[in-house]
N, C-alpha and C. Protein backbone atom coordinates (compact mmCIF):
# COMPACT_ATOMS: atom_id res chain seq x y z
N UNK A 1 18.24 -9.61 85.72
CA UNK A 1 17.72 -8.39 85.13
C UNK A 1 17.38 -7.43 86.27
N UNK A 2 17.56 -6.04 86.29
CA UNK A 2 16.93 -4.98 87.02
C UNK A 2 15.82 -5.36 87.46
N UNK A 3 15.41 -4.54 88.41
CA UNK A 3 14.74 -4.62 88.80
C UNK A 3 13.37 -3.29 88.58
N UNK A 4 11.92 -3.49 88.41
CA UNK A 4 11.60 -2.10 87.75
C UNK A 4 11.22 -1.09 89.59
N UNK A 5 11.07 -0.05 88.93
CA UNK A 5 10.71 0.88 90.26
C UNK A 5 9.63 1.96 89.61
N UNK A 6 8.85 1.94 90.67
CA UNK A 6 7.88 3.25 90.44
C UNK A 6 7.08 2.66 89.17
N UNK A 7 6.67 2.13 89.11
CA UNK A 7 5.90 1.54 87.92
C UNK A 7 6.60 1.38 86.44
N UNK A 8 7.63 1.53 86.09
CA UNK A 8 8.32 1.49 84.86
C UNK A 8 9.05 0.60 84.78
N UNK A 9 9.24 -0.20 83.69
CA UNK A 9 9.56 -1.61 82.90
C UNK A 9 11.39 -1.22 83.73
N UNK A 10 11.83 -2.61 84.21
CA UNK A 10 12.50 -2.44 84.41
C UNK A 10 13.95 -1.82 83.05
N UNK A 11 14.76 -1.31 83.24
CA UNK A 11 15.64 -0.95 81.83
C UNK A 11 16.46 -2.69 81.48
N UNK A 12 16.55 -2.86 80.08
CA UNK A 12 16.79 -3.66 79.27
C UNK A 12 18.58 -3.67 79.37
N UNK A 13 19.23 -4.84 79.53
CA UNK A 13 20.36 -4.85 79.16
C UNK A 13 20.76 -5.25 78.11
N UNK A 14 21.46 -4.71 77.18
CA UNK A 14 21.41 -5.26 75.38
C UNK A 14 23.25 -6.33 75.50
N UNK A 15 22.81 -7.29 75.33
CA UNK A 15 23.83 -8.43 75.05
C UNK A 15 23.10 -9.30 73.61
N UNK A 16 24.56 -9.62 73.31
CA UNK A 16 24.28 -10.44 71.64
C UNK A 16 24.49 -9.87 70.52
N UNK A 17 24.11 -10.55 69.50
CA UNK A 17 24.09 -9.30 68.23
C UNK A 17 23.00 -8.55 68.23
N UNK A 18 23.32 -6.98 67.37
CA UNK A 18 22.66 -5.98 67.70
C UNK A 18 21.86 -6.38 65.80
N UNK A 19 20.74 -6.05 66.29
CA UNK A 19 19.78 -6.15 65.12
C UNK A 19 19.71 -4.57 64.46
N UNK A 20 19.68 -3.95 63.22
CA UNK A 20 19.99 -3.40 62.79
C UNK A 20 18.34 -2.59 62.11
N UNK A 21 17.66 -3.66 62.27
CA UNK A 21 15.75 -3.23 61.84
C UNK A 21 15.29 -3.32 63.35
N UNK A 22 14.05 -3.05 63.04
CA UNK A 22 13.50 -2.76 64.31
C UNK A 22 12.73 -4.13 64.39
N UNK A 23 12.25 -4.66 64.98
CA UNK A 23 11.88 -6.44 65.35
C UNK A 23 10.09 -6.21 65.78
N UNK A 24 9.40 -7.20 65.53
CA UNK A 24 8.07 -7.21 65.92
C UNK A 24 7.19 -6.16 65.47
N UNK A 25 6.45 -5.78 66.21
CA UNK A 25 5.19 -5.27 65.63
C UNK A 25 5.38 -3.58 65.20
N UNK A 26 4.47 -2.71 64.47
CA UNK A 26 4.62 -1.97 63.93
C UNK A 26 5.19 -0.70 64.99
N UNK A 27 6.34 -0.15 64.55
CA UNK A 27 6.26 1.32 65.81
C UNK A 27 5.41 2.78 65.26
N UNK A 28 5.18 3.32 66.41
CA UNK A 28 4.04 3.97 66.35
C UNK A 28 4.34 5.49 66.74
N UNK A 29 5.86 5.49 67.64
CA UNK A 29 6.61 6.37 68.04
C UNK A 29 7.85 6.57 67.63
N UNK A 30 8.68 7.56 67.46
CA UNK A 30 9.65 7.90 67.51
C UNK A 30 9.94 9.28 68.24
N UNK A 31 10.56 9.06 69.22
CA UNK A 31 11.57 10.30 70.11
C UNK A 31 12.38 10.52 69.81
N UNK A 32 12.73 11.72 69.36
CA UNK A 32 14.28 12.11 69.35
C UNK A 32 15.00 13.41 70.26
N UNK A 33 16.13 12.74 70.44
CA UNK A 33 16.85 14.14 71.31
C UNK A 33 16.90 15.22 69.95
N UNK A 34 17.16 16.48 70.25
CA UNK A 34 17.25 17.40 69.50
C UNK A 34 18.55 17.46 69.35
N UNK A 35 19.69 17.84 70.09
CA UNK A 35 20.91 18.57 69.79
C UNK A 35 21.47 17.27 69.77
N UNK A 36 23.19 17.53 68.59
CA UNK A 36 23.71 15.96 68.72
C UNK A 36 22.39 14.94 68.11
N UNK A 37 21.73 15.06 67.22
CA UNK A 37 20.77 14.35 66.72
C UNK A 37 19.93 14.30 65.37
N UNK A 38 19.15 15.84 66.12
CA UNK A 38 18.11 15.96 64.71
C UNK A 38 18.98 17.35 64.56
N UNK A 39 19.89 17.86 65.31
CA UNK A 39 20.99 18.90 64.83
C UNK A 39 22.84 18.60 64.93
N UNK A 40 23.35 19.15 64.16
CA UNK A 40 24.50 18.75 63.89
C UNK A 40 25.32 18.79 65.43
N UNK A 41 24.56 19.51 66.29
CA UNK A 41 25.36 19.36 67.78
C UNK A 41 25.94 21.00 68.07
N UNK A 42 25.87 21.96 67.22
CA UNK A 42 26.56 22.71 66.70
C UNK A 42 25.52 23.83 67.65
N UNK A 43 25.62 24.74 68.73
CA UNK A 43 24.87 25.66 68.84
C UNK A 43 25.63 27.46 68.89
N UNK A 44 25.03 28.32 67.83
CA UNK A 44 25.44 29.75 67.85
C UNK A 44 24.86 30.35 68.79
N UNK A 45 25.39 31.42 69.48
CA UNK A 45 24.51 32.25 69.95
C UNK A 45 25.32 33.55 69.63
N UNK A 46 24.49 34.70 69.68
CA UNK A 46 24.34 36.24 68.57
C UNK A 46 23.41 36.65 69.40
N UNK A 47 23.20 38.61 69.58
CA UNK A 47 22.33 39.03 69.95
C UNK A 47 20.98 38.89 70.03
N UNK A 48 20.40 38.35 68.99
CA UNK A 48 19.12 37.66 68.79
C UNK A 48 18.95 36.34 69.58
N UNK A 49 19.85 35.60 69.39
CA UNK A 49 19.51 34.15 70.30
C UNK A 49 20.52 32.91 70.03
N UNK A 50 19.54 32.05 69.88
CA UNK A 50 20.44 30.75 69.47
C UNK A 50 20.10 30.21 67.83
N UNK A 51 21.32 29.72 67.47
CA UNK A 51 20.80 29.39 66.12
C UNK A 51 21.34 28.11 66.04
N UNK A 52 20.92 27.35 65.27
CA UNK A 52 20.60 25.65 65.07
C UNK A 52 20.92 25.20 64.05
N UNK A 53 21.36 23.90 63.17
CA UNK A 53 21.55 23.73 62.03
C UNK A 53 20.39 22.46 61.66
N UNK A 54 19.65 22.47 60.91
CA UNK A 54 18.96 21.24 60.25
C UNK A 54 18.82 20.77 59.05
N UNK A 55 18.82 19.54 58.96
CA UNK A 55 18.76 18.65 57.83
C UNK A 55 17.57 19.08 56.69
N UNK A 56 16.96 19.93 55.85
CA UNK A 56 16.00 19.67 55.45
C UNK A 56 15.31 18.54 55.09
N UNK A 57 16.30 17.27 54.50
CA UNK A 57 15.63 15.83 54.75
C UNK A 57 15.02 15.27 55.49
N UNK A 58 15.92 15.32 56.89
CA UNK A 58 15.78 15.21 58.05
C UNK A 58 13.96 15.32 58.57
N UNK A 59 14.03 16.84 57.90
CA UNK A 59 12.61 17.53 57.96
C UNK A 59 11.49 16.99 57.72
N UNK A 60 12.04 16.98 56.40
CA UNK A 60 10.65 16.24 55.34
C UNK A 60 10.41 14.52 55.64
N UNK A 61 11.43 13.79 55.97
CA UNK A 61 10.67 12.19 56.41
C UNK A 61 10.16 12.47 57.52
N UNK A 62 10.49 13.35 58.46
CA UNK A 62 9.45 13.81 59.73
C UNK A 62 7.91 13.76 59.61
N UNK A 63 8.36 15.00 58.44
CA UNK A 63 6.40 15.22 57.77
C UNK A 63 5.82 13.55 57.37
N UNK A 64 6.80 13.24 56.14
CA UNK A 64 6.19 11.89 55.82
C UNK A 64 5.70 10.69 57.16
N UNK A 65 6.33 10.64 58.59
CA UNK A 65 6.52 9.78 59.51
C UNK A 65 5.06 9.96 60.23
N UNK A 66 5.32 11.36 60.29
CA UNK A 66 3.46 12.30 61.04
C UNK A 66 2.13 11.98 60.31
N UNK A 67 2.81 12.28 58.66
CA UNK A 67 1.63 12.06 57.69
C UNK A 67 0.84 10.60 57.89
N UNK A 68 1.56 9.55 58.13
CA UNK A 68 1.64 8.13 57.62
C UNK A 68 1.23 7.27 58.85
N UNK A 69 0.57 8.12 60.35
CA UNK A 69 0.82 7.70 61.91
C UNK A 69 1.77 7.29 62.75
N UNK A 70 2.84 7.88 62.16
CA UNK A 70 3.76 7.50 62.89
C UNK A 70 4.58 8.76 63.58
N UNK A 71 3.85 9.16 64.86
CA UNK A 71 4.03 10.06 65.55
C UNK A 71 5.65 10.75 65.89
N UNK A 72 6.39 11.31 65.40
CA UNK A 72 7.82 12.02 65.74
C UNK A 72 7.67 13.07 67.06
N UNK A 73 8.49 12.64 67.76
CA UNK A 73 8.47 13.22 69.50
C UNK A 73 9.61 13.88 69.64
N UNK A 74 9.89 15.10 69.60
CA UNK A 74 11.13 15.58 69.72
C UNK A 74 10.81 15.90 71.44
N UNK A 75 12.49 15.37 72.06
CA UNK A 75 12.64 16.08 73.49
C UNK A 75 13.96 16.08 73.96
N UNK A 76 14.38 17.56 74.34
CA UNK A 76 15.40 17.83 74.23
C UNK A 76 15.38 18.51 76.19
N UNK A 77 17.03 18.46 77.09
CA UNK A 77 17.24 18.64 78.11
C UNK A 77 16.71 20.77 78.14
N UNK A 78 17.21 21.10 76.45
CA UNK A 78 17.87 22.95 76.51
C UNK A 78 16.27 23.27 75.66
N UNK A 79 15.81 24.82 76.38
CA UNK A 79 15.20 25.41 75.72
C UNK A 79 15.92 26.15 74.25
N UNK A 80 14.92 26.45 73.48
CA UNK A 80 15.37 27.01 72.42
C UNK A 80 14.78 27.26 71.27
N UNK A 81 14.60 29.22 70.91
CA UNK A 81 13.99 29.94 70.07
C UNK A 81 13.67 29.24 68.51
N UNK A 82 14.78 28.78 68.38
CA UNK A 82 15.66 28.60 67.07
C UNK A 82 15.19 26.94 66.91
N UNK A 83 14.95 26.32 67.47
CA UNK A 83 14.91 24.81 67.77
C UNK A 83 13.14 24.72 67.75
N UNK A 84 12.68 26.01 68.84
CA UNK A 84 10.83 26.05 68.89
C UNK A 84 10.03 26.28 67.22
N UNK A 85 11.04 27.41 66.68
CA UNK A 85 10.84 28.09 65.36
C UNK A 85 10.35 26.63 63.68
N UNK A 86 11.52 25.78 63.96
CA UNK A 86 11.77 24.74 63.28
C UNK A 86 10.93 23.79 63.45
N UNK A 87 10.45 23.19 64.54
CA UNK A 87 9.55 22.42 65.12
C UNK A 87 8.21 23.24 64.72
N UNK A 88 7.56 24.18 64.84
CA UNK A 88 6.31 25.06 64.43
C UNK A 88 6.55 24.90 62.84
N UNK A 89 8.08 25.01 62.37
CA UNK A 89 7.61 24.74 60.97
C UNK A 89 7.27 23.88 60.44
N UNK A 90 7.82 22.50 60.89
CA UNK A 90 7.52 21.63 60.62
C UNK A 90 6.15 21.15 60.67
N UNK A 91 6.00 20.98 62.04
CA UNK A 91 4.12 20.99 62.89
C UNK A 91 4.48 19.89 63.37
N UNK A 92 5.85 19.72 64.24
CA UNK A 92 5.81 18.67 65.06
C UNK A 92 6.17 18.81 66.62
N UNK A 93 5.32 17.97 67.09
CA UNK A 93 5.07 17.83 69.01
C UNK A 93 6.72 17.92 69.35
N UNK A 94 6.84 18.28 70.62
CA UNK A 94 8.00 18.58 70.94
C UNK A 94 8.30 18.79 72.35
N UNK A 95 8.63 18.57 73.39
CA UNK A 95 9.09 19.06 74.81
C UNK A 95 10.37 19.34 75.14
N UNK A 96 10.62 21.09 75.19
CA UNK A 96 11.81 21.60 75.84
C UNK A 96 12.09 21.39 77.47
N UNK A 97 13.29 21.66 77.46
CA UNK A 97 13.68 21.94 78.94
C UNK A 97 13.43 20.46 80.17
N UNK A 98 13.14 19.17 78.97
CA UNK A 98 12.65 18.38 79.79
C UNK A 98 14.21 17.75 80.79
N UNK A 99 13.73 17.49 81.99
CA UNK A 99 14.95 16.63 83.56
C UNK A 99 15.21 15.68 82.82
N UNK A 100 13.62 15.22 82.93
CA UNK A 100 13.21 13.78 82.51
C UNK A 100 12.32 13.12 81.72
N UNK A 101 13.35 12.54 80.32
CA UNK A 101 12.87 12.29 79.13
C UNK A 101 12.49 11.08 79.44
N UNK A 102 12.18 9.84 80.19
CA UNK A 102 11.62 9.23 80.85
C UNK A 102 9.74 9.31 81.33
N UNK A 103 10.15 10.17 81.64
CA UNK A 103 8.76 10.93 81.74
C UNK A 103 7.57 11.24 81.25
N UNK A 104 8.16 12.49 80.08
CA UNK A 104 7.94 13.01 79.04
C UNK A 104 7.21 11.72 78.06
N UNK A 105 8.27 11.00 77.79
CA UNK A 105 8.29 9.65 76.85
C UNK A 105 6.86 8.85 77.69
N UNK A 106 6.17 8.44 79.15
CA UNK A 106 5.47 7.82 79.50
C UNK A 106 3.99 9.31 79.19
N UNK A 107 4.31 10.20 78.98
CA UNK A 107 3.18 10.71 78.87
C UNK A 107 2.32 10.63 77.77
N UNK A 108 3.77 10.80 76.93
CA UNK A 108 2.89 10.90 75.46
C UNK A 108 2.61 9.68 75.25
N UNK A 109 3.25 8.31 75.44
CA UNK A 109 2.56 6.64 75.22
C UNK A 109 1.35 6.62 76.01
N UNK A 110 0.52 7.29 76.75
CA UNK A 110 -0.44 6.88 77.29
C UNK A 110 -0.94 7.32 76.76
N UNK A 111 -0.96 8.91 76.08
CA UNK A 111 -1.65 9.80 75.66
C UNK A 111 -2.34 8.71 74.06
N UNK A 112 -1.44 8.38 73.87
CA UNK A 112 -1.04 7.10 71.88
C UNK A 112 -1.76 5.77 72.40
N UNK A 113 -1.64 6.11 73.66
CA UNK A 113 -2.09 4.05 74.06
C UNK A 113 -1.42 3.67 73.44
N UNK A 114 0.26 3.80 73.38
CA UNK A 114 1.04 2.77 72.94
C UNK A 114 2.43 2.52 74.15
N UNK A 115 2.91 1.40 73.45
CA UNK A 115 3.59 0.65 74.61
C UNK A 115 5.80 0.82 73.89
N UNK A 116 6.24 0.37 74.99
CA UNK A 116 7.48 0.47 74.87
C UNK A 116 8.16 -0.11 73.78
N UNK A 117 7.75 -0.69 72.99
CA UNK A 117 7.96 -1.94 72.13
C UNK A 117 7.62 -0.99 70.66
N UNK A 118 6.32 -0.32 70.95
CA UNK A 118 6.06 0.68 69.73
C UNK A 118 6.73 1.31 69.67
N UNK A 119 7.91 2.05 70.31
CA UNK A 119 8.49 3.06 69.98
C UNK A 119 10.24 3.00 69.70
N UNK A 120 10.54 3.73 68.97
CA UNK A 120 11.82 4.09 69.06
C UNK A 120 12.48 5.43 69.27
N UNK A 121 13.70 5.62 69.65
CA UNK A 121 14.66 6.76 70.06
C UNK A 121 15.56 6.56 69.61
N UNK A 122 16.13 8.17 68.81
CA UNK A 122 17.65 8.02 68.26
C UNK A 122 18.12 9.66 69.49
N UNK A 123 19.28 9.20 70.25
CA UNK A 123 20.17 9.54 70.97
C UNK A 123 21.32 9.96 70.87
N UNK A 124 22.66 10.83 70.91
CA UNK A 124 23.71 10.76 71.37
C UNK A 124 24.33 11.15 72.51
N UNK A 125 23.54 11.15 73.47
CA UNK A 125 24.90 11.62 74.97
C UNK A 125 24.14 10.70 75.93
N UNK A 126 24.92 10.84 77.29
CA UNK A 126 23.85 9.97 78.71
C UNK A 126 22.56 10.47 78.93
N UNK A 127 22.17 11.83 78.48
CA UNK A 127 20.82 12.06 78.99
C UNK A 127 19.75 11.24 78.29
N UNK A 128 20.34 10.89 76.68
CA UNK A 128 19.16 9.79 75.98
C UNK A 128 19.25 8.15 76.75
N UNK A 129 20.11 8.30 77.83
CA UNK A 129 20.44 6.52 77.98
C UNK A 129 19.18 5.84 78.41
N UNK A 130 18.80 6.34 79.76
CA UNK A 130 17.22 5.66 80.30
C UNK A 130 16.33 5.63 79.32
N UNK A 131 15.88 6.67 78.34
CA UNK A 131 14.78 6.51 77.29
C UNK A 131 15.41 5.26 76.31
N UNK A 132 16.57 5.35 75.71
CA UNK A 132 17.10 4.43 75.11
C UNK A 132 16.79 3.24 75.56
N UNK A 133 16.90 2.72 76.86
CA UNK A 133 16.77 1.65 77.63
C UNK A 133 15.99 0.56 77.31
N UNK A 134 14.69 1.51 77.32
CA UNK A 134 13.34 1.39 77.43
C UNK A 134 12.79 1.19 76.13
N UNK A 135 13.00 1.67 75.16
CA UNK A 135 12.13 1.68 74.01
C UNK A 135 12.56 0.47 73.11
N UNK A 136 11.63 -0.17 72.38
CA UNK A 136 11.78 -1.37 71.26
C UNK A 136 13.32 -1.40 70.31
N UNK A 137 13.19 0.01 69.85
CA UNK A 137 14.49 0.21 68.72
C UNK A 137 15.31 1.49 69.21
N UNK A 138 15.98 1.36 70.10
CA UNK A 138 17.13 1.97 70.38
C UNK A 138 17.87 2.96 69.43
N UNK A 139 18.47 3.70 68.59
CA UNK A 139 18.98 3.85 67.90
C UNK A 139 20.07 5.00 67.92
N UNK A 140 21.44 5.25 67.96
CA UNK A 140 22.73 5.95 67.82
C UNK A 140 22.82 6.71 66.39
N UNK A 141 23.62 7.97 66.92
CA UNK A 141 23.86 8.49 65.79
C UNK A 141 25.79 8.33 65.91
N UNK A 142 26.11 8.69 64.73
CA UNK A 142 27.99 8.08 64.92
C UNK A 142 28.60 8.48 65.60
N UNK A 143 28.54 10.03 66.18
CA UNK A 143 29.56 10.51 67.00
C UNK A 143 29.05 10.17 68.50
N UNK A 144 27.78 9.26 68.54
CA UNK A 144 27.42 9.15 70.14
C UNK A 144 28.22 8.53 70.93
N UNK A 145 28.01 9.00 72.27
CA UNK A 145 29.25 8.88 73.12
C UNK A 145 28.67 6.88 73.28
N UNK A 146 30.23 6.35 73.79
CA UNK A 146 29.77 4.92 74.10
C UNK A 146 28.80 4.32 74.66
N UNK A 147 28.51 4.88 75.81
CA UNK A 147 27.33 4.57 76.41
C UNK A 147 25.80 4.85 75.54
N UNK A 148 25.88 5.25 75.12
CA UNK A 148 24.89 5.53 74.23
C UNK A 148 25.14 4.47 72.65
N UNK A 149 26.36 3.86 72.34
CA UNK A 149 26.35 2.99 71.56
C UNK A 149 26.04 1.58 71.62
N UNK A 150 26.38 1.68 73.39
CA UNK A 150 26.47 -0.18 74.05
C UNK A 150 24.73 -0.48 73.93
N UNK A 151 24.22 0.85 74.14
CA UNK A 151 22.75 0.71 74.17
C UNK A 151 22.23 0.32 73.31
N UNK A 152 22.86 1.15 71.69
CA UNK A 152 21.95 1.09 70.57
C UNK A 152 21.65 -0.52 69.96
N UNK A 153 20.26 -0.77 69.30
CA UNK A 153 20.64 -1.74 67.97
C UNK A 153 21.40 -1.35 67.04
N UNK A 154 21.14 0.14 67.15
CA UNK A 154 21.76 0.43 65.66
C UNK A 154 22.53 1.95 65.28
N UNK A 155 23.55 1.60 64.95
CA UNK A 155 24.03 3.18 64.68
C UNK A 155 23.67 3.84 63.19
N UNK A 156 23.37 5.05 63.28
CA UNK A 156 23.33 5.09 62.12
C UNK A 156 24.65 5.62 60.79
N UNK A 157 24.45 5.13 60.00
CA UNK A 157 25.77 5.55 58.62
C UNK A 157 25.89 7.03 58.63
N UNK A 158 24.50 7.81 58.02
CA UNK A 158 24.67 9.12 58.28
C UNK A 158 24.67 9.96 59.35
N UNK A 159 25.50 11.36 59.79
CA UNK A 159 25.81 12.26 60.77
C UNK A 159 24.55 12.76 61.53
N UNK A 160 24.45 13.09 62.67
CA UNK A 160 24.13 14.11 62.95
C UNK A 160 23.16 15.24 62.63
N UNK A 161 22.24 15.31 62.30
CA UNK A 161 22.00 17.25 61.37
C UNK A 161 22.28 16.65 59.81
N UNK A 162 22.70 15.42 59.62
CA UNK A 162 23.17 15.26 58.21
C UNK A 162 22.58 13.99 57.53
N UNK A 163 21.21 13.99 57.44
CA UNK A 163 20.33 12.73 57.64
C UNK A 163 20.44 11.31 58.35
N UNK A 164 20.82 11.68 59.76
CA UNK A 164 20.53 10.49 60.58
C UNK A 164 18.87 9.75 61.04
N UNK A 165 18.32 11.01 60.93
CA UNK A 165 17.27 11.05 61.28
C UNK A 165 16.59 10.55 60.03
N UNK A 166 16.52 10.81 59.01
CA UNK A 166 15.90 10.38 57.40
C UNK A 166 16.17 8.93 57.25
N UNK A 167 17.30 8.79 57.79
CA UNK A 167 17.48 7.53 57.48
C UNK A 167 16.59 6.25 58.54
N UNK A 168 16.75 6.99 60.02
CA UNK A 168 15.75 6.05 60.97
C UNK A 168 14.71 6.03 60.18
N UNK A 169 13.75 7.02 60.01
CA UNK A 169 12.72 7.26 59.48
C UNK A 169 11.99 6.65 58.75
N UNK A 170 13.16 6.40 57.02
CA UNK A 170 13.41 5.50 56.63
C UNK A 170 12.95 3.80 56.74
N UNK A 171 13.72 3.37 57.29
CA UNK A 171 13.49 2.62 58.13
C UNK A 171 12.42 1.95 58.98
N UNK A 172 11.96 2.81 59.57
CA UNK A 172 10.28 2.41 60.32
C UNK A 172 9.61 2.15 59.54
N UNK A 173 9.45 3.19 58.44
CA UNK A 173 8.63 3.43 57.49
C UNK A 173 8.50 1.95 56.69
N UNK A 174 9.60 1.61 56.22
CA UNK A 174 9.90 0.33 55.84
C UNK A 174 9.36 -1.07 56.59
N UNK A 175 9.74 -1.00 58.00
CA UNK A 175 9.06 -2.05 58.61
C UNK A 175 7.79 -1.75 58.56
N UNK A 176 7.32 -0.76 58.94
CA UNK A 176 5.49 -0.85 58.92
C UNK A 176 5.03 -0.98 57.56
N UNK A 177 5.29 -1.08 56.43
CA UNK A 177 4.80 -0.96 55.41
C UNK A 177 4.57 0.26 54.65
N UNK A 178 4.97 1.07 54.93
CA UNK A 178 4.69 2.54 54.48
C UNK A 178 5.13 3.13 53.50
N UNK A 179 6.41 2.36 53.13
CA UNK A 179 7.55 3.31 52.66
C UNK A 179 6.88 3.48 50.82
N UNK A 180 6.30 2.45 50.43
CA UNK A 180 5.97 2.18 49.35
C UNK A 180 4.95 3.72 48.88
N UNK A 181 3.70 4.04 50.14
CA UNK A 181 3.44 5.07 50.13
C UNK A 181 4.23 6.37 49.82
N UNK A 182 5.25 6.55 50.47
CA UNK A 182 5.85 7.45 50.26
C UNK A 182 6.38 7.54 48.65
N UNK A 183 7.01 6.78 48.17
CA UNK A 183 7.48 6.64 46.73
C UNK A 183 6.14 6.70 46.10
N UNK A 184 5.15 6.21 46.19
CA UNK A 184 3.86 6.58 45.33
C UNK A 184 3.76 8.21 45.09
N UNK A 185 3.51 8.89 46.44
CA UNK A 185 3.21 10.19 45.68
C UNK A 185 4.34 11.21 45.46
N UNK A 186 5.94 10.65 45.54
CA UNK A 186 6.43 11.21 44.07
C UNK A 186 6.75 10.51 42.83
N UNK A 187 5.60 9.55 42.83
CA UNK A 187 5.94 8.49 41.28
C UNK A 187 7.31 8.27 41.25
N UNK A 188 8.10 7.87 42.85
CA UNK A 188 9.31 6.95 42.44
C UNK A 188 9.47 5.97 42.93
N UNK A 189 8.74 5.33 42.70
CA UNK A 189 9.19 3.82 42.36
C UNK A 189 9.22 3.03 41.53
């Protein structure tokens, strides 16, 4: 195994079968890259700025994930108007322009007092690979480049911008016990 440097867990090499839930104790985090992720990958730009595409689903298990303690971390390499706008609507934490999502990712776990194991990341290009590395539940969206798949436990069924993200969400929600909450207050279950 690697070796760690500078105080950080050394990175994880994933061999075997890939587990498809997230394993052990409850997660407490989720990071996500922004573009290629929680957006279809797709960026406009027009006199005004940049414009973005999002999932409204996407959106709303966000809220439910925040509501329920389960903190959503957006961090993305590119600043952006259109990307800041969406995030304020939502009312979720977020770091633009970050080198190093590595970083970023050790600030806010100290900030949570939570550990590598609590958290998960859904990714598609090399800049998510080191955070990927590192975190409990790994997670790919379909068009992610390979390296970013060898990493994942898990890819997800849906796109991009096209509930990949709802569906992780999903998911956590499920392992921690939550999800039942959620179907309570729209009386569906």
């Amino acid at each position: 195994m690697p070796e760690a440097s500078e105080g950080r867990p050394a990175p994880r090499r994933r061999t075997g079968r890939r587990r498809s839930r997230p394993a052990g104790e409850s997660l407490r985090i989720i990071f996500l890259d922004l573009d290629g992720t929680l957006t279809d990958g797709v960026i406009t730009f027009d006199v005004r700025g940049d414009q973005r595409h999002f999932s409204i689903r996407d959106g709303l298990a966000l809220q439910w994930a925040r509501d329920l303690g389960v903190l959503p971390f957006v961090i993305s390499g590119r600043d952006s108007k259109a990307a800041e706008l969406r995030m304020r609507d939502l009312g979720l934490e977020h770091h633009f322009g970050a080198q190093d999502k590595v970083s970023v990712a050790e600030e806010v776990m100290r900030r949570e007092g939570a550990t590598w194991a609590q958290c998960v990341m859904v990714g598609d290009d090399l800049p998510d690979v080191p955070l990927l590395r590192r975190v409990g539940w790994p997670v790919a969206v379909p068009d992610a480049v390979p390296q970013v798949k060898a990493v994942a436990r898990m890819v997800t069924r849906a796109r991009a911008g096209h509930g990949a993200v709802r569906e992780v969400v999903e998911r956590v929600l499920r392992h921690n016990g939550l999800w039942e909450r959620v179907l309570e207050r729209y009386e569906a279950r």
